[in-house]
N, C-alpha and C. Protein backbone atom coordinates (compact mmCIF):
# COMPACT_ATOMS: atom_id res chain seq x y z
N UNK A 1 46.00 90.23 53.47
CA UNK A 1 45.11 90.64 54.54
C UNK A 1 43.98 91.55 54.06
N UNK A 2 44.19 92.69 53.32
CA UNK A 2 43.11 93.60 52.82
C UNK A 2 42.20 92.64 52.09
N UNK A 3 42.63 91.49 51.52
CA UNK A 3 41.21 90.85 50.34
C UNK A 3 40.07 90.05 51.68
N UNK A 4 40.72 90.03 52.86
CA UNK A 4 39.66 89.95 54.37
C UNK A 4 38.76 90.34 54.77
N UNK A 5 39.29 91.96 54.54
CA UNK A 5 38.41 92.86 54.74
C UNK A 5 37.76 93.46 54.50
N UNK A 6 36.30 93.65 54.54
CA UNK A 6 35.23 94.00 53.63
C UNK A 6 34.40 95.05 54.40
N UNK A 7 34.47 96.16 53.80
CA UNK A 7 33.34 97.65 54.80
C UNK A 7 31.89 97.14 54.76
N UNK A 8 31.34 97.17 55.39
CA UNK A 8 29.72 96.73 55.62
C UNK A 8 29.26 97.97 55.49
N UNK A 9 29.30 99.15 56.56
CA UNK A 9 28.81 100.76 56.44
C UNK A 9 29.93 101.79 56.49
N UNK A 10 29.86 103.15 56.01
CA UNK A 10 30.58 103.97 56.63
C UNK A 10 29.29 105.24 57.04
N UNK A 11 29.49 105.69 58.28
CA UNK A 11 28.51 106.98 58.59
C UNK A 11 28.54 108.32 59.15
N UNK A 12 28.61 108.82 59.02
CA UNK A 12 29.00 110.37 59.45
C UNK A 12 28.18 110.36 60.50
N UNK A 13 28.74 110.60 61.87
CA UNK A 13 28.30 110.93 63.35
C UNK A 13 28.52 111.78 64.24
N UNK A 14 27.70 112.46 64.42
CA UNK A 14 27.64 113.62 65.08
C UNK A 14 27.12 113.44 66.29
N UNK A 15 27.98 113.44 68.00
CA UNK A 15 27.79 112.95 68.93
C UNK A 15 27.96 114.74 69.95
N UNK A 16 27.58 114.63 71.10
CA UNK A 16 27.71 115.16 71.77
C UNK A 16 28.96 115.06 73.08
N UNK A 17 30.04 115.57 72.90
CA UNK A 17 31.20 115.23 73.55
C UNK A 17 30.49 115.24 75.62
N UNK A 18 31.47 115.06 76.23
CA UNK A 18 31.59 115.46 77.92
C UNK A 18 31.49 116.67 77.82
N UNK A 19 32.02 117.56 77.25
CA UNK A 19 32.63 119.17 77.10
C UNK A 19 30.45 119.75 76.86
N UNK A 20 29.73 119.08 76.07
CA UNK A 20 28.90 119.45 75.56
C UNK A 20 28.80 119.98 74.64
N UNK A 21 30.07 120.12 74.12
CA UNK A 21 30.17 120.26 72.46
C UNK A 21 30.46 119.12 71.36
N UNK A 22 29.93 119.67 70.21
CA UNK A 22 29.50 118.47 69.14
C UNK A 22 30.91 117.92 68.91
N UNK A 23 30.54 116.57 69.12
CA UNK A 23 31.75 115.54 68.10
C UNK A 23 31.72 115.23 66.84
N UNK A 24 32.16 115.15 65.91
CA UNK A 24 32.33 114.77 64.69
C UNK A 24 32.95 113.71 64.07
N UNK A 25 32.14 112.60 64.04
CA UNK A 25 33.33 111.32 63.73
C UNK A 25 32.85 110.64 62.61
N UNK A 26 33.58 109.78 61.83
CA UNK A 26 33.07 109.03 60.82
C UNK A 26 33.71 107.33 61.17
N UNK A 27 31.97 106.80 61.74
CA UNK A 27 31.92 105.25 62.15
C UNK A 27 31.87 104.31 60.96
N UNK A 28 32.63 103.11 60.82
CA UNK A 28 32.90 102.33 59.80
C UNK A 28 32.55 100.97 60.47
N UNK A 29 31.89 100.60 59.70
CA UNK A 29 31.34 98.83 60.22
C UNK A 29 32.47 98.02 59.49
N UNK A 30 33.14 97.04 59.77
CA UNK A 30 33.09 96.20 58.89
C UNK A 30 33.64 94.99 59.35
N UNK A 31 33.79 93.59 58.33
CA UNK A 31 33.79 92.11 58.72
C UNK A 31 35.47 92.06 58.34
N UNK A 32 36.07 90.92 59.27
CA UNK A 32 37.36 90.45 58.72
C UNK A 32 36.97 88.74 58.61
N UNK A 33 37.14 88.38 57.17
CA UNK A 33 36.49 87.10 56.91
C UNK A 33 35.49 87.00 57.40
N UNK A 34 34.58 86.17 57.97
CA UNK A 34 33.37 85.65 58.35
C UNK A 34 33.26 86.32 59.92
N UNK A 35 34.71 87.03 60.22
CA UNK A 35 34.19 87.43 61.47
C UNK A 35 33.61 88.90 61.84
N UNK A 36 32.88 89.13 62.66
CA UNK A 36 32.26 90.52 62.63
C UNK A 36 30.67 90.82 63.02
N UNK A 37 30.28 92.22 62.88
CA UNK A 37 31.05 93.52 62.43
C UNK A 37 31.64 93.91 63.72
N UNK A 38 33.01 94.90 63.04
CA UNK A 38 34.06 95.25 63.85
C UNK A 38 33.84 96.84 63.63
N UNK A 39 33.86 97.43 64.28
CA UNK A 39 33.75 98.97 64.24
C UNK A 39 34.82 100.18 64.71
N UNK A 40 35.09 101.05 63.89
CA UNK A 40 36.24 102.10 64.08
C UNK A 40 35.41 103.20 64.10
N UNK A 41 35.65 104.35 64.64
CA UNK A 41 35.12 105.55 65.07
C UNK A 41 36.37 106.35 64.95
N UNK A 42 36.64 107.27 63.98
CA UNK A 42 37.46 108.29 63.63
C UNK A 42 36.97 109.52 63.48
N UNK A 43 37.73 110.54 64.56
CA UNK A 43 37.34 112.07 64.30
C UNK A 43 37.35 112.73 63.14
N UNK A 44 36.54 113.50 62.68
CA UNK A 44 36.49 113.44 61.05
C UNK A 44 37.50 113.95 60.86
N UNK A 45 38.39 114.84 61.23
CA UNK A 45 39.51 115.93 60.99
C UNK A 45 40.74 115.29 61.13
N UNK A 46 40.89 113.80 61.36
CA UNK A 46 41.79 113.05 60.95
C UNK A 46 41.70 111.65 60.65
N UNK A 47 40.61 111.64 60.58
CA UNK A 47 39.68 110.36 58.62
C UNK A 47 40.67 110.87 57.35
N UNK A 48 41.23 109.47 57.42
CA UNK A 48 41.81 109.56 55.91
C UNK A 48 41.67 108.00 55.62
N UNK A 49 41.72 107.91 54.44
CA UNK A 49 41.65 106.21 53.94
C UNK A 49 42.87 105.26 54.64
N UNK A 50 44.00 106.24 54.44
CA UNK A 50 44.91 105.00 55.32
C UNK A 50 45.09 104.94 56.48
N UNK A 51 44.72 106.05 57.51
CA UNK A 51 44.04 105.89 58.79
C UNK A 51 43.78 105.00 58.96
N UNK A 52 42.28 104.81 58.33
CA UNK A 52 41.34 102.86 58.91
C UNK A 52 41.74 102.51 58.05
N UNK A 53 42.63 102.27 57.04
CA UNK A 53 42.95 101.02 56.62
C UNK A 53 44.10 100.40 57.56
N UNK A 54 44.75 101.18 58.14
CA UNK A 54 45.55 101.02 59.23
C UNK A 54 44.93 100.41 60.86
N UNK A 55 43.85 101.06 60.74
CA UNK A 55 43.46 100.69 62.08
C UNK A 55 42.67 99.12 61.55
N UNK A 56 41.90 99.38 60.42
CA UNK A 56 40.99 97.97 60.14
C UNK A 56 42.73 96.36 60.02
N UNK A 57 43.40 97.11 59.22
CA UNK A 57 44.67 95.47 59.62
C UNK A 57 45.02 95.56 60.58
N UNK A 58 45.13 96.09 61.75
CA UNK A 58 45.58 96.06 63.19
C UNK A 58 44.68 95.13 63.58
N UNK A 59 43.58 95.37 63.69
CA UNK A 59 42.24 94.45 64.51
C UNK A 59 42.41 93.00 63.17
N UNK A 60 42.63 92.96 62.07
CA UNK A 60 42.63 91.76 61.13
C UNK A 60 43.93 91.04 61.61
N UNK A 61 45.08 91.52 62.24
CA UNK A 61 46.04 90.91 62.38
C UNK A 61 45.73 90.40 63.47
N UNK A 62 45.00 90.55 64.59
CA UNK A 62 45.12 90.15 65.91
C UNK A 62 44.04 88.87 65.92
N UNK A 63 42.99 89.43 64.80
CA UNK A 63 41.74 88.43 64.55
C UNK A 63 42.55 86.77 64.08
N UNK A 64 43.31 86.94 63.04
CA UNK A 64 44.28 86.26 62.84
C UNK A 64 44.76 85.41 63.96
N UNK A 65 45.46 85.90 64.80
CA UNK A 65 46.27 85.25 65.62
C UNK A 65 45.24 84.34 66.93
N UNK A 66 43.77 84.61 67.09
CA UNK A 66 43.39 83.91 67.69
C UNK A 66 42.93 82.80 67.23
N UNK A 67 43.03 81.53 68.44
CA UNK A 67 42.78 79.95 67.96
C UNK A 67 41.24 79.68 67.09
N UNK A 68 41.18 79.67 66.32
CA UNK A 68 39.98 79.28 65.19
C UNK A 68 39.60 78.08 65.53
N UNK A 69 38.37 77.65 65.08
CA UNK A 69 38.13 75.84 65.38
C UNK A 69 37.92 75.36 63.91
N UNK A 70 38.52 74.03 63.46
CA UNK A 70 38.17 73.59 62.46
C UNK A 70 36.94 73.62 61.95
N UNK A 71 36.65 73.97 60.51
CA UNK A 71 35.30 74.13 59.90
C UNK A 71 34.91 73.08 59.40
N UNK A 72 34.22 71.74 60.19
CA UNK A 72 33.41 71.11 59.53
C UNK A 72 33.33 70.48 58.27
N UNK A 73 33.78 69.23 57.63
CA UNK A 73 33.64 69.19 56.32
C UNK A 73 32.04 69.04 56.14
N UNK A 74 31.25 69.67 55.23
CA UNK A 74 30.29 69.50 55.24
C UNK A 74 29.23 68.48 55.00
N UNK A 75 27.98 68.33 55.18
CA UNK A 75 27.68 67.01 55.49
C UNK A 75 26.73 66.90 54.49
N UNK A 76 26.24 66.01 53.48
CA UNK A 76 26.35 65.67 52.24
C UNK A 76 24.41 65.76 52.56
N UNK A 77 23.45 66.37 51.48
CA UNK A 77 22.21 66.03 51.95
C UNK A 77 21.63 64.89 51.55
N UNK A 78 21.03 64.58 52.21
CA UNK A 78 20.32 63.05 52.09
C UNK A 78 18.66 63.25 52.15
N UNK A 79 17.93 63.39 51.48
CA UNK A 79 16.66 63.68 51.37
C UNK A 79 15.74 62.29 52.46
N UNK A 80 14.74 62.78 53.05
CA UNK A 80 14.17 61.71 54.20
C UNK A 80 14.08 60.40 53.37
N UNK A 81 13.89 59.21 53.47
CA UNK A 81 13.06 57.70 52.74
C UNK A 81 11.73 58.29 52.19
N UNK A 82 11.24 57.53 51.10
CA UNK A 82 10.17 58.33 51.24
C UNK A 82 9.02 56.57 51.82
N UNK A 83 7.88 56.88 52.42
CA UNK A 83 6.91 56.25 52.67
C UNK A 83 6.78 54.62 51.86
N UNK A 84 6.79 53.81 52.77
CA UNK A 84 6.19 52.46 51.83
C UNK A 84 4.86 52.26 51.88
N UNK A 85 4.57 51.57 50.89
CA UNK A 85 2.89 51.54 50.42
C UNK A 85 2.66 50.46 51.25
């Protein structure tokens, strides 16, 4: 599952809570296979690597389990005719 998942961004965000005091979070973009971006928002004061690596296979496992559609075998190019004289 982790060779799926690939970080696109990570960003340090500083939001303004309800309370009107500052939030502190660190937002992470990222793709599971071709699907995406999927985004986690963790308070910085409990950001740790296995945190979202925890939270990123939770959302990869569920991505998983929904019905996919077959991919197309691909279709071979054929350049136009060209012009008769």
């Amino acid at each position: 599952m982790p060779d799926q998942i690939q970080v696109v961004s990570i960003r340090d965000v500083t939001e303004v809570g309800p309370d009107g005091r500052p939030r502190y979070t660190i937002r992470v973009e990222f793709l599971v296979g071709q699907y995406g971006p999927f985004v986690e928002s963790i308070s910085r004061e409990h950001f740790s690597a296995a945190v979202l690596r925890q939270r990123m296979e939770a959302i990869a496992r569920e991505i998983e389990q929904l019905p996919m559609p077959e991919k197309p075998a691909p279709t071979p190019y054929m350049p136009p005719p060209l012009p008769r004289k």
